[in-house]
N, C-alpha and C. Protein backbone atom coordinates (compact mmCIF):
# COMPACT_ATOMS: atom_id res chain seq x y z
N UNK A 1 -36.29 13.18 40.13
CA UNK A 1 -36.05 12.35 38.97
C UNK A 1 -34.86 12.87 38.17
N UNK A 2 -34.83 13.88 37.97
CA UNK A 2 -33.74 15.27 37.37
C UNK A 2 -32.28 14.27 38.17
N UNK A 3 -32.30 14.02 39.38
CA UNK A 3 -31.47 14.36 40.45
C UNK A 3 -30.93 12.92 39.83
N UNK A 4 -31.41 11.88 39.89
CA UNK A 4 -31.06 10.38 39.54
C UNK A 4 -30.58 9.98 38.20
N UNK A 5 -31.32 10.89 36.95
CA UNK A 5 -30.52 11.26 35.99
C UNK A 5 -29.01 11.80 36.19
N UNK A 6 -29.44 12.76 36.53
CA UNK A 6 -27.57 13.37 36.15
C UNK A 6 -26.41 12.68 37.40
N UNK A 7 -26.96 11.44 37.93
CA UNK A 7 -26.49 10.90 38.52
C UNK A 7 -25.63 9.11 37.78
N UNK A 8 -26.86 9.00 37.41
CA UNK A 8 -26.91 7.94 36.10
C UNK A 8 -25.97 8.10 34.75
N UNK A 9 -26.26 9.05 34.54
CA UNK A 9 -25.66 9.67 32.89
C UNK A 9 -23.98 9.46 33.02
N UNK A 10 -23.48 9.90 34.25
CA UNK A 10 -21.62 10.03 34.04
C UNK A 10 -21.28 8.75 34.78
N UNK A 11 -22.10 7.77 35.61
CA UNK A 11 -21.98 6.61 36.09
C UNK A 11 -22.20 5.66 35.05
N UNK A 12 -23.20 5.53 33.94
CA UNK A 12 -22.87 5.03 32.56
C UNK A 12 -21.98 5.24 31.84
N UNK A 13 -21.96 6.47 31.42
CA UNK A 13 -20.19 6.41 31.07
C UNK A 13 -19.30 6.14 31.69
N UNK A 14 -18.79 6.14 32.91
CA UNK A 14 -17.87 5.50 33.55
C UNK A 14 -18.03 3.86 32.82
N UNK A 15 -18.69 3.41 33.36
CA UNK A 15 -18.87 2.07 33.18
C UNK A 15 -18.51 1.46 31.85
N UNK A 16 -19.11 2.30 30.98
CA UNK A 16 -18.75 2.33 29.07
C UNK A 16 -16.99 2.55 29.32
N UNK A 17 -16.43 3.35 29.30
CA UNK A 17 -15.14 3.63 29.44
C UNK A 17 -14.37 2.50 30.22
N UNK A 18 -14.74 2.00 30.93
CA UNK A 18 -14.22 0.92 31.90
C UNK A 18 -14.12 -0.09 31.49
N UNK A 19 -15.01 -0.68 30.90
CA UNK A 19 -15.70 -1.90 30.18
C UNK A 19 -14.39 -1.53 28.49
N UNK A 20 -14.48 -0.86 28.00
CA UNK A 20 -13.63 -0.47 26.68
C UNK A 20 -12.34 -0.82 27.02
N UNK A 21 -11.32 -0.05 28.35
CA UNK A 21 -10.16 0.09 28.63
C UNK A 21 -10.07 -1.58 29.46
N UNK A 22 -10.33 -1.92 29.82
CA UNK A 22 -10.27 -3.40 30.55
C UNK A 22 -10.14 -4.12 28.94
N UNK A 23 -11.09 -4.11 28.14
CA UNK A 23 -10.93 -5.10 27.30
C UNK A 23 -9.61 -4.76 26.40
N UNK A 24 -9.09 -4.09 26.18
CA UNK A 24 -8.20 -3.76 25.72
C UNK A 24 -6.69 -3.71 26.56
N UNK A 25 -6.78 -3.87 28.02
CA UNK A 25 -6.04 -4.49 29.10
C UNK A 25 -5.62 -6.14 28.72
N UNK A 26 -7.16 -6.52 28.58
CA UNK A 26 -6.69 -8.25 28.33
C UNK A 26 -6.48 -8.45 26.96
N UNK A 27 -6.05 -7.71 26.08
CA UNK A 27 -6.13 -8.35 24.96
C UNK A 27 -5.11 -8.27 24.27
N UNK A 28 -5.04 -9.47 23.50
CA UNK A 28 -3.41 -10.03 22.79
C UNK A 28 -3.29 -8.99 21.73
N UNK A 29 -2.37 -7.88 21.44
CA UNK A 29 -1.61 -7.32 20.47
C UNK A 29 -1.25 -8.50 19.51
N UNK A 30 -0.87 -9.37 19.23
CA UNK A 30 -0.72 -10.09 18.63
C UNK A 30 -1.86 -10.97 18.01
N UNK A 31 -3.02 -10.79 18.14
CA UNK A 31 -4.22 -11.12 17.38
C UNK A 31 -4.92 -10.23 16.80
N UNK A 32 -3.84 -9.64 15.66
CA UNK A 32 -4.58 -8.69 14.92
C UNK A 32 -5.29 -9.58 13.77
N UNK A 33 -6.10 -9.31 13.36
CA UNK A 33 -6.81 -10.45 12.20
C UNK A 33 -6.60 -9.15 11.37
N UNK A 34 -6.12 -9.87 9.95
CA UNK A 34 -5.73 -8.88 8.75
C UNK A 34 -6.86 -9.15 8.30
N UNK A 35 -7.78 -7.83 7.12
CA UNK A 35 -8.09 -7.60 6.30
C UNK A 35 -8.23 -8.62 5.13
N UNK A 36 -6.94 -8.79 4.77
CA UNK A 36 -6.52 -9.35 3.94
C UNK A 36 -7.04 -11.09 3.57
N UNK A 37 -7.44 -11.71 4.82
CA UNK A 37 -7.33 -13.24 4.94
C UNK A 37 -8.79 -13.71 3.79
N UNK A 38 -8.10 -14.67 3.06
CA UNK A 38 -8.68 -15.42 2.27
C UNK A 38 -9.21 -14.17 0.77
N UNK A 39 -8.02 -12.98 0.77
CA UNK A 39 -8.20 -12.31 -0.46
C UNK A 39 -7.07 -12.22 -1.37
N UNK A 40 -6.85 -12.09 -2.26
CA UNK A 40 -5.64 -11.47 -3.18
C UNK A 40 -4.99 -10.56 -2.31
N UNK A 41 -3.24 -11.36 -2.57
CA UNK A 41 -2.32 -9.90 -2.03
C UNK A 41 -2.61 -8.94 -3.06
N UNK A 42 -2.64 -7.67 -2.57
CA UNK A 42 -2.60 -6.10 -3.09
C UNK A 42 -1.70 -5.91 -3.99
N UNK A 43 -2.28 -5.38 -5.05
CA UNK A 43 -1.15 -5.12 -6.43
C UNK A 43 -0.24 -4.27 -5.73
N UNK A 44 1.02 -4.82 -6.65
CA UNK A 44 1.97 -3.49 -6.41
C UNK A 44 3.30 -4.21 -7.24
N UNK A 45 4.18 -2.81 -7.44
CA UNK A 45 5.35 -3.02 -8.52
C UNK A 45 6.40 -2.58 -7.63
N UNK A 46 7.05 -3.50 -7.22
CA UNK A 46 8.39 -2.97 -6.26
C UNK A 46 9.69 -4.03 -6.76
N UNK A 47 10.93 -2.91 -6.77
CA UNK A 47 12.16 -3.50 -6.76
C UNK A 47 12.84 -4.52 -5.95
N UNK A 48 13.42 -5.08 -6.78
CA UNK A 48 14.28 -6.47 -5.38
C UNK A 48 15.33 -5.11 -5.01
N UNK A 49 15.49 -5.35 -3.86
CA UNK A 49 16.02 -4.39 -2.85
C UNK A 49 17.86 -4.56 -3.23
N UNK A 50 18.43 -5.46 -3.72
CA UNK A 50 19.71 -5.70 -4.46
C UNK A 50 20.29 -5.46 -5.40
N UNK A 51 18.82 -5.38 -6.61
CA UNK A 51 18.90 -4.81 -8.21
C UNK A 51 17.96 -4.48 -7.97
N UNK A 52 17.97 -2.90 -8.77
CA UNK A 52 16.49 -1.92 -8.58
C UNK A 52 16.12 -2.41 -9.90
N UNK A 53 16.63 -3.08 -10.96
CA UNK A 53 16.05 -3.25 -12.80
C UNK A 53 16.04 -4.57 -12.54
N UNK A 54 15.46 -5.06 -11.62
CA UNK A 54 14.45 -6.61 -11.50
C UNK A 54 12.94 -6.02 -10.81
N UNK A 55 12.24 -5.98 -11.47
CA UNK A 55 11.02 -5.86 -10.29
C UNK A 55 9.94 -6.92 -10.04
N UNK A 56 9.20 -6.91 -9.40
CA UNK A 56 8.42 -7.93 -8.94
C UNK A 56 7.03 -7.64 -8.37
N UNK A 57 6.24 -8.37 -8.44
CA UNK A 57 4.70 -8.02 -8.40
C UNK A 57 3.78 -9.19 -7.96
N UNK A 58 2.10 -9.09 -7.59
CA UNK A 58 1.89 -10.14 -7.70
C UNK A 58 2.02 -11.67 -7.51
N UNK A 59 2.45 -11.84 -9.34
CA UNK A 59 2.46 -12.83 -9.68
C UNK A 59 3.83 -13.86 -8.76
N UNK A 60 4.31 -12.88 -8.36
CA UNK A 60 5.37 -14.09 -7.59
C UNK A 60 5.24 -14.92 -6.84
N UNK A 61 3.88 -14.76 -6.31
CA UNK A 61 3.04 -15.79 -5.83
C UNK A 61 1.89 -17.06 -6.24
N UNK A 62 2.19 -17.03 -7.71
CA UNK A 62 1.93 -17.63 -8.19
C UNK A 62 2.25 -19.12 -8.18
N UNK A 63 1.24 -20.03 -7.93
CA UNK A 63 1.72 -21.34 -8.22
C UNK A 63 2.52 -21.97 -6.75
N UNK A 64 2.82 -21.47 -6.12
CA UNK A 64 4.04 -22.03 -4.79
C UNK A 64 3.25 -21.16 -3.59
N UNK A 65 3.22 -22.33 -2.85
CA UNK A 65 2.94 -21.86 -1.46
C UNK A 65 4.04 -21.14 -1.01
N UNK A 66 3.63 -19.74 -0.31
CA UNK A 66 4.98 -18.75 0.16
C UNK A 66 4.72 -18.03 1.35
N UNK A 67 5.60 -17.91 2.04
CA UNK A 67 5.39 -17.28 3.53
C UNK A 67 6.33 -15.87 3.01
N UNK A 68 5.52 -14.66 3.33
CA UNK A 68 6.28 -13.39 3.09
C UNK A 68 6.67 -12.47 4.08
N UNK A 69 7.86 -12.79 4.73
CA UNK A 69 8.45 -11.92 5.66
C UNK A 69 8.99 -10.63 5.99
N UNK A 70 7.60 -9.78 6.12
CA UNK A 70 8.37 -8.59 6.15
C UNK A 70 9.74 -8.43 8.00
N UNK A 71 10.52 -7.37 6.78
CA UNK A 71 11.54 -7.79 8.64
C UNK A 71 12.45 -6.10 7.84
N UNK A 72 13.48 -6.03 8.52
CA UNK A 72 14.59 -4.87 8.62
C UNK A 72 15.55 -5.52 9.22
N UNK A 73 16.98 -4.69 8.46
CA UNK A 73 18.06 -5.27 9.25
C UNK A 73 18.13 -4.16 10.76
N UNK A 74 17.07 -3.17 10.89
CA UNK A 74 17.27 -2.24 12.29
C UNK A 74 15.81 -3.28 13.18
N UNK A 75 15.51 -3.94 12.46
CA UNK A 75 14.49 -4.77 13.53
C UNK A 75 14.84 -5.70 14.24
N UNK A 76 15.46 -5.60 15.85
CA UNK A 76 16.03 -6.93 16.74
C UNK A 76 15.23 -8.38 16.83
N UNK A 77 13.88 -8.29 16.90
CA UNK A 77 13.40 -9.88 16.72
C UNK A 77 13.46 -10.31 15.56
N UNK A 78 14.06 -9.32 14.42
CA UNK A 78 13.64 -10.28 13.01
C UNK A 78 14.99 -10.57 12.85
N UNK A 79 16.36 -10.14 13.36
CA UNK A 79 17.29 -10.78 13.57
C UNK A 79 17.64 -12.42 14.25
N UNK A 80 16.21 -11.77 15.07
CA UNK A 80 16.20 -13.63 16.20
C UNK A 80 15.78 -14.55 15.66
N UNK A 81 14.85 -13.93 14.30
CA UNK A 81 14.23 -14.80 13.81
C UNK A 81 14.60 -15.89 12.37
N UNK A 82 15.79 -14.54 11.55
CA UNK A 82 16.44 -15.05 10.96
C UNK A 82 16.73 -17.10 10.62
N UNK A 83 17.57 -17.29 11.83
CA UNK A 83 18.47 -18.35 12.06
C UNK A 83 17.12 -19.40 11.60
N UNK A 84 16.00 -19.54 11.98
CA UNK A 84 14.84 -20.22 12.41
C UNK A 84 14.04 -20.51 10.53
N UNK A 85 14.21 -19.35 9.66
CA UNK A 85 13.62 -18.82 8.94
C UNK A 85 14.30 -19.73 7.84
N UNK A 86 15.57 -19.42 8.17
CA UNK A 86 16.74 -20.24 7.37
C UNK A 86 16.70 -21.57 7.08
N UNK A 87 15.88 -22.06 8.21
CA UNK A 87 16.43 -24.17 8.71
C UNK A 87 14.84 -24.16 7.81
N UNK A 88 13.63 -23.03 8.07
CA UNK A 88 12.64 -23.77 6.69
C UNK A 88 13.05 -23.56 5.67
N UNK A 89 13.36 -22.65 5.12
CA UNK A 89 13.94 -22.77 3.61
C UNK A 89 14.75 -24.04 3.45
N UNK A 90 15.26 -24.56 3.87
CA UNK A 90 16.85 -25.68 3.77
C UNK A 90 15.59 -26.59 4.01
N UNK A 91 14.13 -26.59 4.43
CA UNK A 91 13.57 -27.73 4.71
C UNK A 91 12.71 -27.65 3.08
N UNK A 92 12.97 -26.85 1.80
CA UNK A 92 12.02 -26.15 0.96
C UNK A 92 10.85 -25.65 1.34
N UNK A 93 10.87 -24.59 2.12
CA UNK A 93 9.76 -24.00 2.41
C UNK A 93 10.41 -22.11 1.45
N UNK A 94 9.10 -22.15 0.54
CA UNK A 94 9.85 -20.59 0.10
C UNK A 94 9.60 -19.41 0.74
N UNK A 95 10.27 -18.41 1.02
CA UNK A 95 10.20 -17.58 1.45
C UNK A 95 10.58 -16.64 0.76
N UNK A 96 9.58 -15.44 0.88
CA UNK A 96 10.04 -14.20 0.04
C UNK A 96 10.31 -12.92 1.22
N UNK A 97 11.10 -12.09 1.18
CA UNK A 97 11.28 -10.95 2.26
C UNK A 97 10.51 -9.84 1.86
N UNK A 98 9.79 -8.95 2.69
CA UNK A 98 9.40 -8.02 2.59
C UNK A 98 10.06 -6.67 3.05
N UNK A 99 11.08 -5.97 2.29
CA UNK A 99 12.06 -5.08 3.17
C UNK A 99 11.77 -3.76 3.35
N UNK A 100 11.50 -3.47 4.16
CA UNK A 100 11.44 -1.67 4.35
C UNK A 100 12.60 -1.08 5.47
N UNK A 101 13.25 0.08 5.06
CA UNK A 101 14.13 0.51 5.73
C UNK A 101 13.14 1.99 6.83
N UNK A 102 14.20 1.55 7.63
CA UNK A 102 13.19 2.87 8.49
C UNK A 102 13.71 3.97 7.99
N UNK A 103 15.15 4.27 7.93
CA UNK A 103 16.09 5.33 8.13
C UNK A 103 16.40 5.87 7.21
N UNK A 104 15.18 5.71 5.82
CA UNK A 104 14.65 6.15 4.86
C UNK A 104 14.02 7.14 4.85
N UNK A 105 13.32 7.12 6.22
CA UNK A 105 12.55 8.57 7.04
C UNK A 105 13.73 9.46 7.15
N UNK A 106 12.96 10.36 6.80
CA UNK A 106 13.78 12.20 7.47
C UNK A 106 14.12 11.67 8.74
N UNK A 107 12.78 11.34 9.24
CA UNK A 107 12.80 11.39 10.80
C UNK A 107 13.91 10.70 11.47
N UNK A 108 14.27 9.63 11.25
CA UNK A 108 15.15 8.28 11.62
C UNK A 108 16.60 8.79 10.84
N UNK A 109 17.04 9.51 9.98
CA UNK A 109 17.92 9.50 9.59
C UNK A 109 18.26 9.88 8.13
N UNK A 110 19.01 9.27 6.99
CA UNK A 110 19.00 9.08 5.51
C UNK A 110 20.11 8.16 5.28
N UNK A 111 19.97 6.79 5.08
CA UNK A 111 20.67 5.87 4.64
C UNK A 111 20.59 6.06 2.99
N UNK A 112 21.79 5.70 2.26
CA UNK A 112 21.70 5.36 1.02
C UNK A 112 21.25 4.04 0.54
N UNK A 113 21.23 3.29 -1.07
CA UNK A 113 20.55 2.75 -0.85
C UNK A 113 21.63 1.44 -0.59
N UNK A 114 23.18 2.13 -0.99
CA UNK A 114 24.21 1.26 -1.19
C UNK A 114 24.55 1.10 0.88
N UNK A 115 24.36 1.60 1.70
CA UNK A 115 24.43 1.41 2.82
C UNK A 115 23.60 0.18 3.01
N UNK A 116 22.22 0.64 2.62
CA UNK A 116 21.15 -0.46 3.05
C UNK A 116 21.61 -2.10 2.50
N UNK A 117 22.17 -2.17 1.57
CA UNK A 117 22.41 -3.30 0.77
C UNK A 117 23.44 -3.80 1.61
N UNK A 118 24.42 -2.92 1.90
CA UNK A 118 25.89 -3.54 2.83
C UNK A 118 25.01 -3.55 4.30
N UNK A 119 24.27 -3.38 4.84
CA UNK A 119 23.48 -3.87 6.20
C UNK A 119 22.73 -5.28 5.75
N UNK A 120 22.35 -5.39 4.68
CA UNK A 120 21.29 -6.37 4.27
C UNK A 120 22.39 -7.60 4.13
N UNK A 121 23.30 -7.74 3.39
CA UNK A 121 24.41 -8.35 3.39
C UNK A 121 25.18 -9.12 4.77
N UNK A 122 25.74 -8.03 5.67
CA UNK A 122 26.07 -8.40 6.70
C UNK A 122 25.39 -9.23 7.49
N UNK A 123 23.74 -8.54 7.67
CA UNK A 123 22.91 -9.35 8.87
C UNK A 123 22.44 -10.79 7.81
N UNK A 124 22.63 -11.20 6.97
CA UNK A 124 22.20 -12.16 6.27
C UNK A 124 23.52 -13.14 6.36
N UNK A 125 24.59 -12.90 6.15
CA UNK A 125 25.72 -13.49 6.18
C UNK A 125 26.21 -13.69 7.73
N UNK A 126 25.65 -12.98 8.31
CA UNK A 126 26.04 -14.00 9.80
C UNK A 126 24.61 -14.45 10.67
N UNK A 127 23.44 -14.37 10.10
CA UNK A 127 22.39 -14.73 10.86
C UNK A 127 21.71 -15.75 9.56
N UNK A 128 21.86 -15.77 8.45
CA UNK A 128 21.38 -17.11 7.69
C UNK A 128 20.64 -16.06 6.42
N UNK A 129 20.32 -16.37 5.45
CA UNK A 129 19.63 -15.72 4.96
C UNK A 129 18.55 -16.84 3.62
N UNK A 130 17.21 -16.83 4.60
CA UNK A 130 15.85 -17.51 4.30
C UNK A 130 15.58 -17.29 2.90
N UNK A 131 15.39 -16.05 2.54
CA UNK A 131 14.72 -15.34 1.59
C UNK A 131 15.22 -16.15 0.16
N UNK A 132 14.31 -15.87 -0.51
CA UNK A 132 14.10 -16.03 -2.48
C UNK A 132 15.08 -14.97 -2.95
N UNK A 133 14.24 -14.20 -2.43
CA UNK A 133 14.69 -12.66 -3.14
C UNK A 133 13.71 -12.07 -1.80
N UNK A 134 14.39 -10.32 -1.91
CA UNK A 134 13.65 -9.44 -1.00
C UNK A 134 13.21 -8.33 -2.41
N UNK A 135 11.61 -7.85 -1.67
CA UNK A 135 11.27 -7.36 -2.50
C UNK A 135 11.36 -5.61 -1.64
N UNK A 136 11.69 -4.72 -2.06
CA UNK A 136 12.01 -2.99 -1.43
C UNK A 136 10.80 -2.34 -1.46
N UNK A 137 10.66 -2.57 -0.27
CA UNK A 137 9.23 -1.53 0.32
C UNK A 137 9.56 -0.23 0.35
N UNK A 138 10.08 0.58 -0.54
CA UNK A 138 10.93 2.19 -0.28
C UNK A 138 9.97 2.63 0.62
N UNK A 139 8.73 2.75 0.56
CA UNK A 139 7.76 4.04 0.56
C UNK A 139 6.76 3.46 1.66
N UNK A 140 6.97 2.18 1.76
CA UNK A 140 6.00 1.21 2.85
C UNK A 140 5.17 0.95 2.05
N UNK A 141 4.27 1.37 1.01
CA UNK A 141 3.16 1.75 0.70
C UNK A 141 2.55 0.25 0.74
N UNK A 142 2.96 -0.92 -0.08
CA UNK A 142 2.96 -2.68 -0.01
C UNK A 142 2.36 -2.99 1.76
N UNK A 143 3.83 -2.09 2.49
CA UNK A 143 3.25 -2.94 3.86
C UNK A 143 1.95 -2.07 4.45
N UNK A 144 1.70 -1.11 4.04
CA UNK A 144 0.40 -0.36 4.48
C UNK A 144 -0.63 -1.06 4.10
N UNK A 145 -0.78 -1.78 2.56
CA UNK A 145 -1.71 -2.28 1.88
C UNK A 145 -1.93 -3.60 2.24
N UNK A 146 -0.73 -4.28 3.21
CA UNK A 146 -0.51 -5.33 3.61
C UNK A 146 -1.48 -5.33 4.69
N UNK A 147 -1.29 -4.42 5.70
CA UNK A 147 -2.20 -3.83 7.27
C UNK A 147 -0.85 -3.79 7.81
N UNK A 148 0.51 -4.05 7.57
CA UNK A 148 1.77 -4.34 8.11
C UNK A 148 1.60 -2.89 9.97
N UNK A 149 1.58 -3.26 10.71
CA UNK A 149 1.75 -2.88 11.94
C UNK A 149 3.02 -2.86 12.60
N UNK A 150 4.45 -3.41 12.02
CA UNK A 150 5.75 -3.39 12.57
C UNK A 150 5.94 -4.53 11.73
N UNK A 151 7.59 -4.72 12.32
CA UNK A 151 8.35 -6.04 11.89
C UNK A 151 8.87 -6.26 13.29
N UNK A 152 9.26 -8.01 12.95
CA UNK A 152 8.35 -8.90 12.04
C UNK A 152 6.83 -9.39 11.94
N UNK A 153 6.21 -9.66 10.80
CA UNK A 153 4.84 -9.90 10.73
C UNK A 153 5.38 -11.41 9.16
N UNK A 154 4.24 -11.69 9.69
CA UNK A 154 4.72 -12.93 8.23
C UNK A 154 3.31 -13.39 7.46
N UNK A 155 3.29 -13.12 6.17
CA UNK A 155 1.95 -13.91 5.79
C UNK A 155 2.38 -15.26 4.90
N UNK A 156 0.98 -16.60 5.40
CA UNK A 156 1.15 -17.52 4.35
C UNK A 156 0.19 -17.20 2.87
N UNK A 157 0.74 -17.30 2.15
CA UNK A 157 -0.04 -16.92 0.57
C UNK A 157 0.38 -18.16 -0.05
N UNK A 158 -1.25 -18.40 -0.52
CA UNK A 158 -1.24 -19.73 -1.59
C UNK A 158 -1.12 -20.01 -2.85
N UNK A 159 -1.14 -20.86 -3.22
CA UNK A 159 -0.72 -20.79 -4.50
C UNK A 159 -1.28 -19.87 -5.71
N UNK A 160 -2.67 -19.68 -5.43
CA UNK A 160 -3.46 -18.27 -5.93
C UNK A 160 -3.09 -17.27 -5.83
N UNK A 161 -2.14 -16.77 -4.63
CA UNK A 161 -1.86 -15.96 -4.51
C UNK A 161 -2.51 -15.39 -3.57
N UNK A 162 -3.50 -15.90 -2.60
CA UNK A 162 -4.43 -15.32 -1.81
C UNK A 162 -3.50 -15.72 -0.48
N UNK A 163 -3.83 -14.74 0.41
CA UNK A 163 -3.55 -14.65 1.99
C UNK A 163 -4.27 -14.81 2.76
N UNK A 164 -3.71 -16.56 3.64
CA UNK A 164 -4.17 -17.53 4.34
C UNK A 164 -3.92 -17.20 5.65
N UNK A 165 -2.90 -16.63 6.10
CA UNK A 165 -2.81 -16.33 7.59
C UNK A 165 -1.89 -15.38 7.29
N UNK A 166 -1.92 -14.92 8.44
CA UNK A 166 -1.42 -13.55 8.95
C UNK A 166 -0.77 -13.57 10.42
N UNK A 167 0.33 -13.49 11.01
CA UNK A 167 1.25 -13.42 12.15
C UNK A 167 1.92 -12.26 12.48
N UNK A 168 1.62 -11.58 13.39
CA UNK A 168 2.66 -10.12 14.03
C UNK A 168 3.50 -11.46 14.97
N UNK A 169 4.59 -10.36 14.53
CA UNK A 169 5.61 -11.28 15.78
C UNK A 169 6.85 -12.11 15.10
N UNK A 170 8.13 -12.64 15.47
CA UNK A 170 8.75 -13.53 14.93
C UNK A 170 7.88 -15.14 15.24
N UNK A 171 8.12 -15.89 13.69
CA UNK A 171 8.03 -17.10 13.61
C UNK A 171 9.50 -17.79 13.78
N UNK A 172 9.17 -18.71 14.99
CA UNK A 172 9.62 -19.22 15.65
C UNK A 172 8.69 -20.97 15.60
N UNK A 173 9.89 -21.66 16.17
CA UNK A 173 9.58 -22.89 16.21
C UNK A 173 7.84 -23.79 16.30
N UNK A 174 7.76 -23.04 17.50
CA UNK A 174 6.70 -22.74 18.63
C UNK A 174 5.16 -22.62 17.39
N UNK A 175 5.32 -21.28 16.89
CA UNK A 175 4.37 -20.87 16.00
C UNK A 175 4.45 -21.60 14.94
N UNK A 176 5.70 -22.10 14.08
CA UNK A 176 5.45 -22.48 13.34
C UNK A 176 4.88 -24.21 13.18
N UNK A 177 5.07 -24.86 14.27
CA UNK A 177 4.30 -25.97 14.80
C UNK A 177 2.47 -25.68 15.17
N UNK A 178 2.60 -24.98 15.64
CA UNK A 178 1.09 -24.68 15.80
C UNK A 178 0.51 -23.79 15.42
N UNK A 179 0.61 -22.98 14.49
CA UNK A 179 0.19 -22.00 13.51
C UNK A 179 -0.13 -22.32 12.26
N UNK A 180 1.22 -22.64 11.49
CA UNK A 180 1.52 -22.34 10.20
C UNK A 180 1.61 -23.82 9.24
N UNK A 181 2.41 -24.58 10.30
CA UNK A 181 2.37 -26.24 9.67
C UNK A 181 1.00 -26.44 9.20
N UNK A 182 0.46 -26.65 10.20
CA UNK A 182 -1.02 -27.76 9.40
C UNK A 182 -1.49 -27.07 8.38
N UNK A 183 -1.69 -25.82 8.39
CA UNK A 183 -2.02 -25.03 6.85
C UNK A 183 -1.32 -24.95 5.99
N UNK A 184 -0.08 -24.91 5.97
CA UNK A 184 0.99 -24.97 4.88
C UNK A 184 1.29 -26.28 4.36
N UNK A 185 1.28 -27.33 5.26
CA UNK A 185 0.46 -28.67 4.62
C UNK A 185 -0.08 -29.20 3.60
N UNK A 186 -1.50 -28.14 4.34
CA UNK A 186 -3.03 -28.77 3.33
C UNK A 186 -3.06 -28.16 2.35
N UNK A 187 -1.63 -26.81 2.24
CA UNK A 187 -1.60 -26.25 1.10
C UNK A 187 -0.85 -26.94 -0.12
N UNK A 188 0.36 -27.73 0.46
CA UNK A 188 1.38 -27.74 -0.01
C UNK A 188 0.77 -29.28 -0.87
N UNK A 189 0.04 -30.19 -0.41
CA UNK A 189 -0.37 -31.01 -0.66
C UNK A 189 -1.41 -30.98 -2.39
C-alpha cells in the first residue's frame, strides 16, 4: 500500500504541474482583466509631461467619455498605433496620454526631462498626435495603480470617471470596432 502511495504522490503532482503549465500555454496574454473595471480611476497628482506647473488628477475625467493611453516614445507598437489614435480624435473621440519614460531608470539610462519633451515632440509631429494633454508618469506609480503591465494598454473611463474596459496591446481599427465602439457608444449617448 506504502508502495502505490509513493507512487501516486509525484504522479499527482506531475499531473497538477501539467494541467497549470498547459493552461497557461493556451492562454491569451492579452486577456488580462484589470482590477480596476467598473471602479474609480486611482487618485493621483501628476504633471502634464510639457509643463510641470499644470497638474492634473482625477477629475479630468470628469463629465467626458475618455480613452487613456498609456504609450512611450521608446515603445514601437505605440508608435503603430499613433496614426490610428489620431483619425479618433479628428472623429471627437478624447483622448488623454498616459506617459512614462523608461530611461528614467538607472537601469535603461538617464534622459533629461528637456530630451524627453524633444522625443515627445518629434514622434508626435510625424506620427499624429491623438492626445488632450499627456499626463507624466515620472515614477510609474499611476501606471502601477492602473495594473499597467507594458505599453501600449488603453482604458475606456466614463463620464464618472470609472473604468469600463481595459486593453493590453495597440488599439487598432480591428479592436476598436469590436471592443471599444459599442461601449463608447452607450456611453457617449
Amino acid at each position: 500500500m506504502k508502495r502505490i502511495g509513493l507512487f501516486l504522490l509525484p504522479l499527482g503532482l506531475f499531473l497538477l504541474i501539467t494541467l497549470f503549465l498547459l493552461q497557461g500555454l493556451f492562454s491569451n496574454p492579452r486577456d488580462i482583466e484589470s482590477s480596476l473595471l467598473d471602479k474609480p480611476v486611482p487618485s493621483f497628482s501628476l504633471p502634464d509631461v510639457m509643463d510641470a506647473s499644470v497638474q492634473y488628477g482625477p477629475e479630468v475625467f470628469q463629465d467626458q467619455v475618455t480613452l487613456l493611453n498609456v504609450w512611450g516614445t521608446w515603445c514601437v507598437t505605440c508608435a503603430v498605433e499613433l496614426p490610428f489614435l489620431t483619425q479618433l480624435r479628428e472623429q471627437g473621440v478624447r483622448i488623454v496620454g498616459l506617459y512614462y519614460e523608461q530611461e528614467l531608470d538607472p537601469d535603461f539610462g538617464g534622459k533629461t526631462i528637456q530630451q524627453i519633451r524633444a522625443d515627445i515632440d518629434k514622434t508626435v509631429s510625424q506620427l499624429g498626435n491623438p492626445y488632450v494633454f499627456n499626463i507624466f508618469d515620472h515614477s510609474r506609480d499611476t501606471s502601477m495603480d492602473f495594473g499597467v503591465t507594458g505599453a501600449p494598454e488603453t482604458f475606456l473611463i466614463d463620464q464618472q470617471g470609472r473604468v469600463r474596459l481595459h486593453h493590453v496591446g495597440d488599439l487598432n481599427e480591428r479592436v476598436w470596432q469590436n471592443k471599444f465602439l459599442p461601449l463608447y457608444q452607450e456611453l457617449s449617448q
